[in-house]
PDB file of N, CA and C in Angstrom:
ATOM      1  N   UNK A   1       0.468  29.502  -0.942  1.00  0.00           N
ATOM      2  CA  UNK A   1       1.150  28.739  -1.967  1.00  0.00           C
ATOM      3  C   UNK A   1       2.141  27.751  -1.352  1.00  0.00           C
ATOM      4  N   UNK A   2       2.759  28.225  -0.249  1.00  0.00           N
ATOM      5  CA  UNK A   2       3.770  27.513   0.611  1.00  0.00           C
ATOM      6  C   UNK A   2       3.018  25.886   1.008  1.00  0.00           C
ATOM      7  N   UNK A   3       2.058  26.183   1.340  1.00  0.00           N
ATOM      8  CA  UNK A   3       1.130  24.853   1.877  1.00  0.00           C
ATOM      9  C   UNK A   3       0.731  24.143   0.803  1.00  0.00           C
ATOM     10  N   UNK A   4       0.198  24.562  -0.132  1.00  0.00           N
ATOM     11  CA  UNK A   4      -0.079  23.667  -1.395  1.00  0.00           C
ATOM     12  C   UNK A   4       1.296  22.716  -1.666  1.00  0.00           C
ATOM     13  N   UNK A   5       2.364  23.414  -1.751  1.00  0.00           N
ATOM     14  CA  UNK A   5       3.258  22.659  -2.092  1.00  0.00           C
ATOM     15  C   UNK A   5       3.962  21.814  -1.093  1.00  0.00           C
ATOM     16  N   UNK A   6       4.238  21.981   0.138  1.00  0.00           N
ATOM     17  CA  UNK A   6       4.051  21.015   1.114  1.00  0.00           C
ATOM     18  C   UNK A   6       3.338  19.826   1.487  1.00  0.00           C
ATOM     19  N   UNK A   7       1.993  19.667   0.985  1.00  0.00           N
ATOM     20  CA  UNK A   7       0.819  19.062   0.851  1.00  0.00           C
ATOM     21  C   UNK A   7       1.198  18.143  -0.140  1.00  0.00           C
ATOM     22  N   UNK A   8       1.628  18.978  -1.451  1.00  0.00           N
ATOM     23  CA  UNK A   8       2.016  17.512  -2.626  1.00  0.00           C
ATOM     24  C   UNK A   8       3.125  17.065  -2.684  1.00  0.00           C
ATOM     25  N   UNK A   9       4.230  17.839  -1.801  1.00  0.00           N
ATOM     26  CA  UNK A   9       5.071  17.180  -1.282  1.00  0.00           C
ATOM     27  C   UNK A   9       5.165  15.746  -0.419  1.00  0.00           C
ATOM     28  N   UNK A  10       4.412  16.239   0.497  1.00  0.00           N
ATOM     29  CA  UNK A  10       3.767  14.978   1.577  1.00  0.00           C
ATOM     30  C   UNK A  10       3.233  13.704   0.925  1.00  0.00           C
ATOM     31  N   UNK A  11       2.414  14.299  -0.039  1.00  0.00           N
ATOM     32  CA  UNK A  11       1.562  13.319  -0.622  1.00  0.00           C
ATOM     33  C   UNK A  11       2.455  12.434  -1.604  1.00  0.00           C
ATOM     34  N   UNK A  12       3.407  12.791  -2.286  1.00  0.00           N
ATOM     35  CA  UNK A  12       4.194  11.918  -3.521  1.00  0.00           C
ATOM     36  C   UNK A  12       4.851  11.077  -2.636  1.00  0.00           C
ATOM     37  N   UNK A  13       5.637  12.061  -1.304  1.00  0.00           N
ATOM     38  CA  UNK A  13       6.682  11.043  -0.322  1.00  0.00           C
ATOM     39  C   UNK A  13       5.640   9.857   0.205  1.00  0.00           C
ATOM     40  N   UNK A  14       4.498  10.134   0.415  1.00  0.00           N
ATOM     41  CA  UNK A  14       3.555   9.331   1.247  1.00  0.00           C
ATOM     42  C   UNK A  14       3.497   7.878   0.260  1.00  0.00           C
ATOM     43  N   UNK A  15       3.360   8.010  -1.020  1.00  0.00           N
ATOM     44  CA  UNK A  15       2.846   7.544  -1.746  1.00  0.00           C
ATOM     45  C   UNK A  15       3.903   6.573  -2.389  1.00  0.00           C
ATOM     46  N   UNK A  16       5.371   7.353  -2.582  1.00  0.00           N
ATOM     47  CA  UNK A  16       6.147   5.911  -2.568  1.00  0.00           C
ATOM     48  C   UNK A  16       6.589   4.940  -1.391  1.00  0.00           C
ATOM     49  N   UNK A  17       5.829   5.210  -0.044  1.00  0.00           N
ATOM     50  CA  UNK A  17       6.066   4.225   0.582  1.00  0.00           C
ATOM     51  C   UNK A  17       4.497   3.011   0.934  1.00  0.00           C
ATOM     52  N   UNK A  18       3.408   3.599   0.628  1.00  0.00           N
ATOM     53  CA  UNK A  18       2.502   3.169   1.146  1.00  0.00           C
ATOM     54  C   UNK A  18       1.885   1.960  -0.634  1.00  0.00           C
ATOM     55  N   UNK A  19       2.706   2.955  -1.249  1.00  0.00           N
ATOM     56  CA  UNK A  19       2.429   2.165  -2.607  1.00  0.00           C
ATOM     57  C   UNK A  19       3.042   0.442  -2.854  1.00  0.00           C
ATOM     58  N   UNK A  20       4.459   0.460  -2.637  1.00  0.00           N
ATOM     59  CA  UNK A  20       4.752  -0.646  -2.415  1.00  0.00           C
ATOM     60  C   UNK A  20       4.759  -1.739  -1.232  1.00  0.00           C
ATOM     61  N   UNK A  21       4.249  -1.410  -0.117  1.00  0.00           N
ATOM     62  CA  UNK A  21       3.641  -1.920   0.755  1.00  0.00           C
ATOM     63  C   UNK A  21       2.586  -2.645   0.413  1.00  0.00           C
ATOM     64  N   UNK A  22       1.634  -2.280  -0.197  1.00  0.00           N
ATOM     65  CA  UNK A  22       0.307  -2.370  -0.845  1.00  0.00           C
ATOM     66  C   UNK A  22       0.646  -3.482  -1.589  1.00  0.00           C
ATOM     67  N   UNK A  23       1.780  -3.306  -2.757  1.00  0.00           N
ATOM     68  CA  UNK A  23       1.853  -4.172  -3.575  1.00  0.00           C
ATOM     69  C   UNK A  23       2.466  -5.442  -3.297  1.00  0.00           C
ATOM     70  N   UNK A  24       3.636  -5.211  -1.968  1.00  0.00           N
ATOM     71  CA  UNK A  24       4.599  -6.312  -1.716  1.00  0.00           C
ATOM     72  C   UNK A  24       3.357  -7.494  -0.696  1.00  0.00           C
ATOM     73  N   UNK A  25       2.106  -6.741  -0.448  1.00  0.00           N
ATOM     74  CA  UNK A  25       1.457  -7.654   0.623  1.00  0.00           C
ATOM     75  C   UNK A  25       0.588  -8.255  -0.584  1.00  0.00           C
ATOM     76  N   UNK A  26       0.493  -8.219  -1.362  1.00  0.00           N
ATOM     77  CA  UNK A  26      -0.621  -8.554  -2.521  1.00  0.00           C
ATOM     78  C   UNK A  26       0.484  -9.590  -3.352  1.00  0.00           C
ATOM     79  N   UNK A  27       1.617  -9.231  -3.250  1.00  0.00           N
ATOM     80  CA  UNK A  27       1.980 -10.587  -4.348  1.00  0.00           C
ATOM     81  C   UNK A  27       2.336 -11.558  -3.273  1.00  0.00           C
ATOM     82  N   UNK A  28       2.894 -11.435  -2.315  1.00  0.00           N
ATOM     83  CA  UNK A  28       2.567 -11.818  -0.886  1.00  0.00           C
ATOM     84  C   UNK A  28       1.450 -12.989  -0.893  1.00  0.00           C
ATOM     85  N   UNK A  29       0.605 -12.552  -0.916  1.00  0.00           N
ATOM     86  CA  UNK A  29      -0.719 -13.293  -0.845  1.00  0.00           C
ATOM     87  C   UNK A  29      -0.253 -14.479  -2.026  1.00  0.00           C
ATOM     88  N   UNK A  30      -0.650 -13.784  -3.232  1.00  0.00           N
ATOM     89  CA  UNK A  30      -0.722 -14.500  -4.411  1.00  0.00           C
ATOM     90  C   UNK A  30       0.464 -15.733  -4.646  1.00  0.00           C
ATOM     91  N   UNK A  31       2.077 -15.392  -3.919  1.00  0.00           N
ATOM     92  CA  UNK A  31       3.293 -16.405  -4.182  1.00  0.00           C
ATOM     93  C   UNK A  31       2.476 -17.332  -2.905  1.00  0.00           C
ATOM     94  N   UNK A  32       2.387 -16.897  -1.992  1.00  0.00           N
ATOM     95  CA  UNK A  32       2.100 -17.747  -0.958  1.00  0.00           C
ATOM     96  C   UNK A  32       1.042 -18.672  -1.460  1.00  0.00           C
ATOM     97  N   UNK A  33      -0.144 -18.311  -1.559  1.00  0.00           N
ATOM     98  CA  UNK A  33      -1.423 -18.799  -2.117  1.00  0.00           C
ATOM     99  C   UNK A  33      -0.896 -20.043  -3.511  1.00  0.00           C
ATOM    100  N   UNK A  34      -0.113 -19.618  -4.387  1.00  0.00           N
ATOM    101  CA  UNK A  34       0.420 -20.682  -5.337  1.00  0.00           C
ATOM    102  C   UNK A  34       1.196 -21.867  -4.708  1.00  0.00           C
ATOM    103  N   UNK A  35       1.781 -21.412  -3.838  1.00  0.00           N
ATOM    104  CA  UNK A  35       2.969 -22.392  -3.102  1.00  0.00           C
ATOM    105  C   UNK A  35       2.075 -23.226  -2.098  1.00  0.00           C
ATOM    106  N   UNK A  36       1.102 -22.945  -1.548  1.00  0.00           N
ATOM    107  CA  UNK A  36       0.496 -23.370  -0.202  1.00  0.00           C
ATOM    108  C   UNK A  36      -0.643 -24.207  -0.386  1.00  0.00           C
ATOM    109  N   UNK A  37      -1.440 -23.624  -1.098  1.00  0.00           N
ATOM    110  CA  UNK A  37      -2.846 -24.575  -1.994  1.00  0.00           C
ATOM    111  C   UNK A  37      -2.881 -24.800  -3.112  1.00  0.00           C
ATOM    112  N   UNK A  38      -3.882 -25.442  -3.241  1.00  0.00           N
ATOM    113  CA  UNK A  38      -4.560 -25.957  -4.598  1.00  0.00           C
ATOM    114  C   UNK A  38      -5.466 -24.782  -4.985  1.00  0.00           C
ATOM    115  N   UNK A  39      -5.654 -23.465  -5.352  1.00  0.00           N
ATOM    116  CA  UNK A  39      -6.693 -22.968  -5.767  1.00  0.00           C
ATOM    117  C   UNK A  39      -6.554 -22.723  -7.062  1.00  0.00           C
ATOM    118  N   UNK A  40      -7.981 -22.332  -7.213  1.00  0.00           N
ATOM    119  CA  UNK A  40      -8.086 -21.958  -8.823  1.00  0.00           C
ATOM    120  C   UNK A  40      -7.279 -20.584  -9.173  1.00  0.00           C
ATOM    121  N   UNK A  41      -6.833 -20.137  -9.868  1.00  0.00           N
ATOM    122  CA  UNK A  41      -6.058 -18.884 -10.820  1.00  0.00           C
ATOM    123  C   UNK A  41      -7.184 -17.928 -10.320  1.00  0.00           C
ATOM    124  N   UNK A  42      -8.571 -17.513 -10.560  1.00  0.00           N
ATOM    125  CA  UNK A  42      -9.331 -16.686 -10.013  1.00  0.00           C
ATOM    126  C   UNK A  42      -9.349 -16.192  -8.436  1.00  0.00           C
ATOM    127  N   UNK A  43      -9.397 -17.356  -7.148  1.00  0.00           N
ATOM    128  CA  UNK A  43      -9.518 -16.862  -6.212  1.00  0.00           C
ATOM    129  C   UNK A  43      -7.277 -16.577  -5.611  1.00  0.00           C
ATOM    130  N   UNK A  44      -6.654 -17.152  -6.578  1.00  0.00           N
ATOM    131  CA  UNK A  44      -5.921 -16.187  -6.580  1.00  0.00           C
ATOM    132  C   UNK A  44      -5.705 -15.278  -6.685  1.00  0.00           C
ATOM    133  N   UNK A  45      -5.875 -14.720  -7.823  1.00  0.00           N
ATOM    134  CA  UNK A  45      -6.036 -12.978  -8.529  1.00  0.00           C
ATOM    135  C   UNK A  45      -6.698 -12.464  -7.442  1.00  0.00           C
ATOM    136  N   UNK A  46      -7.851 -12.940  -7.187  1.00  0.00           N
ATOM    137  CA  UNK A  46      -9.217 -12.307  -6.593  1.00  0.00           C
ATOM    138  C   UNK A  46      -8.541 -11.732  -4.846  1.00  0.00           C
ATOM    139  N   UNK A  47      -7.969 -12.741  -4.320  1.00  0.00           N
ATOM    140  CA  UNK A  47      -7.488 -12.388  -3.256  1.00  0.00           C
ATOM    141  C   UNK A  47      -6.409 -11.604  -2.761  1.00  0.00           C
ATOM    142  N   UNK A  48      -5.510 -11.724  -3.769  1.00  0.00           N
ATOM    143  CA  UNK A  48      -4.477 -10.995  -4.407  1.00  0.00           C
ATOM    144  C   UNK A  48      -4.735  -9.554  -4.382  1.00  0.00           C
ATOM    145  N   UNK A  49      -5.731  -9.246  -5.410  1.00  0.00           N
ATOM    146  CA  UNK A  49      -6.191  -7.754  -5.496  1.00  0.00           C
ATOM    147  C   UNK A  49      -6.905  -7.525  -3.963  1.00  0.00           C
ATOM    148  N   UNK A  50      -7.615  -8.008  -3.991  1.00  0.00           N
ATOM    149  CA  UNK A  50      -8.570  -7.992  -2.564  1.00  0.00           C
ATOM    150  C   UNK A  50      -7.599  -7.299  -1.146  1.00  0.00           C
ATOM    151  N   UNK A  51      -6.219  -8.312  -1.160  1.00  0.00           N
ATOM    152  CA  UNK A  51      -5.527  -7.813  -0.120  1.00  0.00           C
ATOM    153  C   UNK A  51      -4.769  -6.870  -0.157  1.00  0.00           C
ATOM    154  N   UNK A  52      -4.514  -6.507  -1.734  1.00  0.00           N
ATOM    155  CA  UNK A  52      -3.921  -5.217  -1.964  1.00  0.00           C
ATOM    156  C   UNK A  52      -4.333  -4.018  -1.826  1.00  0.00           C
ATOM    157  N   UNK A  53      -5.681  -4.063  -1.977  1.00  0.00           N
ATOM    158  CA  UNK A  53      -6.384  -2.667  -1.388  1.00  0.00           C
ATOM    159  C   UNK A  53      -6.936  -2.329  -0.396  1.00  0.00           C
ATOM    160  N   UNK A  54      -7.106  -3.469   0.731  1.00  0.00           N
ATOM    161  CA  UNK A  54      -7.467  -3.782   1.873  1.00  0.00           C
ATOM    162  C   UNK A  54      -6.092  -3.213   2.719  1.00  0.00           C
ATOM    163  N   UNK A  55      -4.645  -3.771   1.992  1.00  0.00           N
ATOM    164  CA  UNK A  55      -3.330  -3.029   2.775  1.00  0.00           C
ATOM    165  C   UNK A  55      -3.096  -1.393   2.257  1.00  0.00           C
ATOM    166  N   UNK A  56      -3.311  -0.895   1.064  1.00  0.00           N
ATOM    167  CA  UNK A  56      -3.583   0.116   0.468  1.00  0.00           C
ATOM    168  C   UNK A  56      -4.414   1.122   1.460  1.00  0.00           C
ATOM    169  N   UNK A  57      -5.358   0.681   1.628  1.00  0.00           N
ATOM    170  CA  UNK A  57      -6.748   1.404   2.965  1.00  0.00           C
ATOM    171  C   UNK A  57      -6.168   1.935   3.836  1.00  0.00           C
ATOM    172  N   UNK A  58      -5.988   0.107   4.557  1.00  0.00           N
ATOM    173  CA  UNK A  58      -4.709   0.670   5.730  1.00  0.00           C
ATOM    174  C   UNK A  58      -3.408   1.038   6.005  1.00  0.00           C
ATOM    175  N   UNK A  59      -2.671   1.254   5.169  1.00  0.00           N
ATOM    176  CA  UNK A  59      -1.448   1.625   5.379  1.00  0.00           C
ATOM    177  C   UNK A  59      -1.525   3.619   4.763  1.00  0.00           C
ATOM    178  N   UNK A  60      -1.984   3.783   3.808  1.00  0.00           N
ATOM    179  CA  UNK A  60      -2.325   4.779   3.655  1.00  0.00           C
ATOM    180  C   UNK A  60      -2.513   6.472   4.718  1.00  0.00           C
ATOM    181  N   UNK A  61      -3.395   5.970   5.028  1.00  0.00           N
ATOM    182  CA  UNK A  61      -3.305   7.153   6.655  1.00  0.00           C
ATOM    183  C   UNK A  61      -2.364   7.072   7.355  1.00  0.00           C
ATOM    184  N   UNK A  62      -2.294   5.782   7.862  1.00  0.00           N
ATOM    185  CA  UNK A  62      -0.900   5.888   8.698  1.00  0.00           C
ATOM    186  C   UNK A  62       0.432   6.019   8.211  1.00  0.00           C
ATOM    187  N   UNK A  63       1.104   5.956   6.927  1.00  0.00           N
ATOM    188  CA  UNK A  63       1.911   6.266   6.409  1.00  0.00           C
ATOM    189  C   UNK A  63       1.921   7.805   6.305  1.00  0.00           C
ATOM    190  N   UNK A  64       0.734   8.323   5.888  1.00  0.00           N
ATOM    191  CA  UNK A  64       0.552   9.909   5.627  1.00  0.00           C
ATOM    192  C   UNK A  64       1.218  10.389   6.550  1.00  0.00           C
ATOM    193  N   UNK A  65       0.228  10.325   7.719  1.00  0.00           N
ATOM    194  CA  UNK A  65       0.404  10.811   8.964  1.00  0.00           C
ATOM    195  C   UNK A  65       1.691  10.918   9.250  1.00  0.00           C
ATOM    196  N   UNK A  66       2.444   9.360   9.111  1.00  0.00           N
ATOM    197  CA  UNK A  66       3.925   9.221   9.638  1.00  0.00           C
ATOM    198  C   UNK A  66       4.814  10.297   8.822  1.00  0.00           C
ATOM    199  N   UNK A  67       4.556  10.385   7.437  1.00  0.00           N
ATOM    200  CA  UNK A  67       5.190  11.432   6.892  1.00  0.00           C
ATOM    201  C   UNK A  67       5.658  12.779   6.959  1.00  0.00           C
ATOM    202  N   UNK A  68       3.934  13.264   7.261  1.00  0.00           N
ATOM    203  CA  UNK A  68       3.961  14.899   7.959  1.00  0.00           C
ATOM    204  C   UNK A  68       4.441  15.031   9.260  1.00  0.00           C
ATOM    205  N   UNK A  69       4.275  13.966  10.558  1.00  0.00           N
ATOM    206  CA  UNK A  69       5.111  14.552  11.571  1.00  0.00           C
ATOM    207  C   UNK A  69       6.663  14.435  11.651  1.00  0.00           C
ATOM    208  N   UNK A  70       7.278  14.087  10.207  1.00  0.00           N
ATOM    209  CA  UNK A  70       8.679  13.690  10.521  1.00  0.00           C
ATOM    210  C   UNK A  70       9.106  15.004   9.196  1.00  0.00           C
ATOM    211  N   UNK A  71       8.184  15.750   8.956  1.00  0.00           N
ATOM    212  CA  UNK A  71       8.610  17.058   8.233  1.00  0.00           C
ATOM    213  C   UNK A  71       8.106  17.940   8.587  1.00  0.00           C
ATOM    214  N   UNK A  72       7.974  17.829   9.970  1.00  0.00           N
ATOM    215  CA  UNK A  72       7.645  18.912  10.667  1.00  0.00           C
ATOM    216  C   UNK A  72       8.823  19.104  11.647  1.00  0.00           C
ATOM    217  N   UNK A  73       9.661  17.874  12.057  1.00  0.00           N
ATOM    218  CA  UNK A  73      10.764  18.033  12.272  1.00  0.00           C
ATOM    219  C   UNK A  73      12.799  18.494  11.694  1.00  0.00           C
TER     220      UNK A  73
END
Protein backbone atom coordinates (compact mmCIF):
# COMPACT_ATOMS: atom_id res chain seq x y z
CA UNK A 1 0.00 0.00 0.00
CA UNK A 2 3.07 2.17 0.92
CA UNK A 3 4.18 2.04 -2.87
CA UNK A 4 0.90 2.67 -4.43
CA UNK A 5 0.85 5.78 -2.71
CA UNK A 6 4.30 6.89 -3.41
CA UNK A 7 3.73 6.14 -7.08
CA UNK A 8 0.67 8.69 -7.16
CA UNK A 9 2.51 10.75 -5.25
CA UNK A 10 5.34 10.90 -7.83
CA UNK A 11 3.01 11.00 -10.48
CA UNK A 12 0.72 14.31 -9.45
CA UNK A 13 4.35 16.03 -8.40
CA UNK A 14 5.58 14.84 -11.90
CA UNK A 15 2.72 16.18 -13.53
CA UNK A 16 2.60 19.73 -12.26
CA UNK A 17 5.86 20.29 -13.62
CA UNK A 18 5.96 18.52 -16.93
CA UNK A 19 2.37 19.88 -17.53
CA UNK A 20 3.22 23.42 -17.82
CA UNK A 21 6.29 22.99 -19.64
CA UNK A 22 4.24 21.34 -22.28
CA UNK A 23 2.00 24.18 -22.31
CA UNK A 24 4.48 27.22 -21.90
CA UNK A 25 6.42 25.61 -25.18
CA UNK A 26 3.10 25.42 -27.17
CA UNK A 27 1.93 28.97 -26.65
CA UNK A 28 5.56 29.60 -27.22
CA UNK A 29 5.23 28.41 -30.61
CA UNK A 30 1.86 29.93 -31.30
CA UNK A 31 2.92 33.97 -29.75
CA UNK A 32 6.04 33.51 -31.67
CA UNK A 33 4.45 32.09 -34.89
CA UNK A 34 1.78 35.27 -34.74
CA UNK A 35 4.56 37.80 -34.19
CA UNK A 36 7.12 36.28 -36.77
CA UNK A 37 4.96 35.21 -39.93
CA UNK A 38 2.28 35.51 -42.01
CA UNK A 39 0.48 32.15 -41.42
CA UNK A 40 -2.85 31.06 -41.59
CA UNK A 41 -4.81 30.61 -37.92
CA UNK A 42 -4.77 26.68 -38.77
CA UNK A 43 -1.05 25.98 -39.18
CA UNK A 44 -0.91 28.00 -36.12
CA UNK A 45 -3.18 26.01 -33.89
CA UNK A 46 -1.85 23.01 -35.79
CA UNK A 47 1.70 23.62 -34.74
CA UNK A 48 0.90 24.89 -31.56
CA UNK A 49 -0.78 21.62 -30.49
CA UNK A 50 1.75 19.64 -32.49
CA UNK A 51 4.61 21.12 -30.28
CA UNK A 52 2.78 20.71 -27.24
CA UNK A 53 2.69 17.12 -27.26
CA UNK A 54 5.84 16.57 -28.95
CA UNK A 55 7.30 18.67 -25.49
CA UNK A 56 4.66 16.69 -23.39
CA UNK A 57 6.48 13.17 -24.87
CA UNK A 58 9.59 14.56 -24.03
CA UNK A 59 9.66 16.16 -21.01
CA UNK A 60 7.50 13.64 -19.38
CA UNK A 61 10.04 10.73 -18.55
CA UNK A 62 12.56 12.88 -17.79
CA UNK A 63 10.71 14.95 -15.42
CA UNK A 64 9.35 11.58 -13.83
CA UNK A 65 12.50 10.22 -13.44
CA UNK A 66 13.89 13.61 -12.05
CA UNK A 67 11.16 13.41 -9.49
CA UNK A 68 11.65 9.91 -8.01
CA UNK A 69 15.41 10.27 -7.57
CA UNK A 70 15.03 13.50 -5.57
CA UNK A 71 12.42 11.48 -3.18
CA UNK A 72 14.46 9.05 -2.68
CA UNK A 73 16.62 11.50 -1.12
Amino acid sequence: MEYEQVEKEVARKSAMIYLPIAIGAALLFFLTASLVGDYPPVAKIGGAIWVGLLSLIVSMPLVTSRVKRMGRR
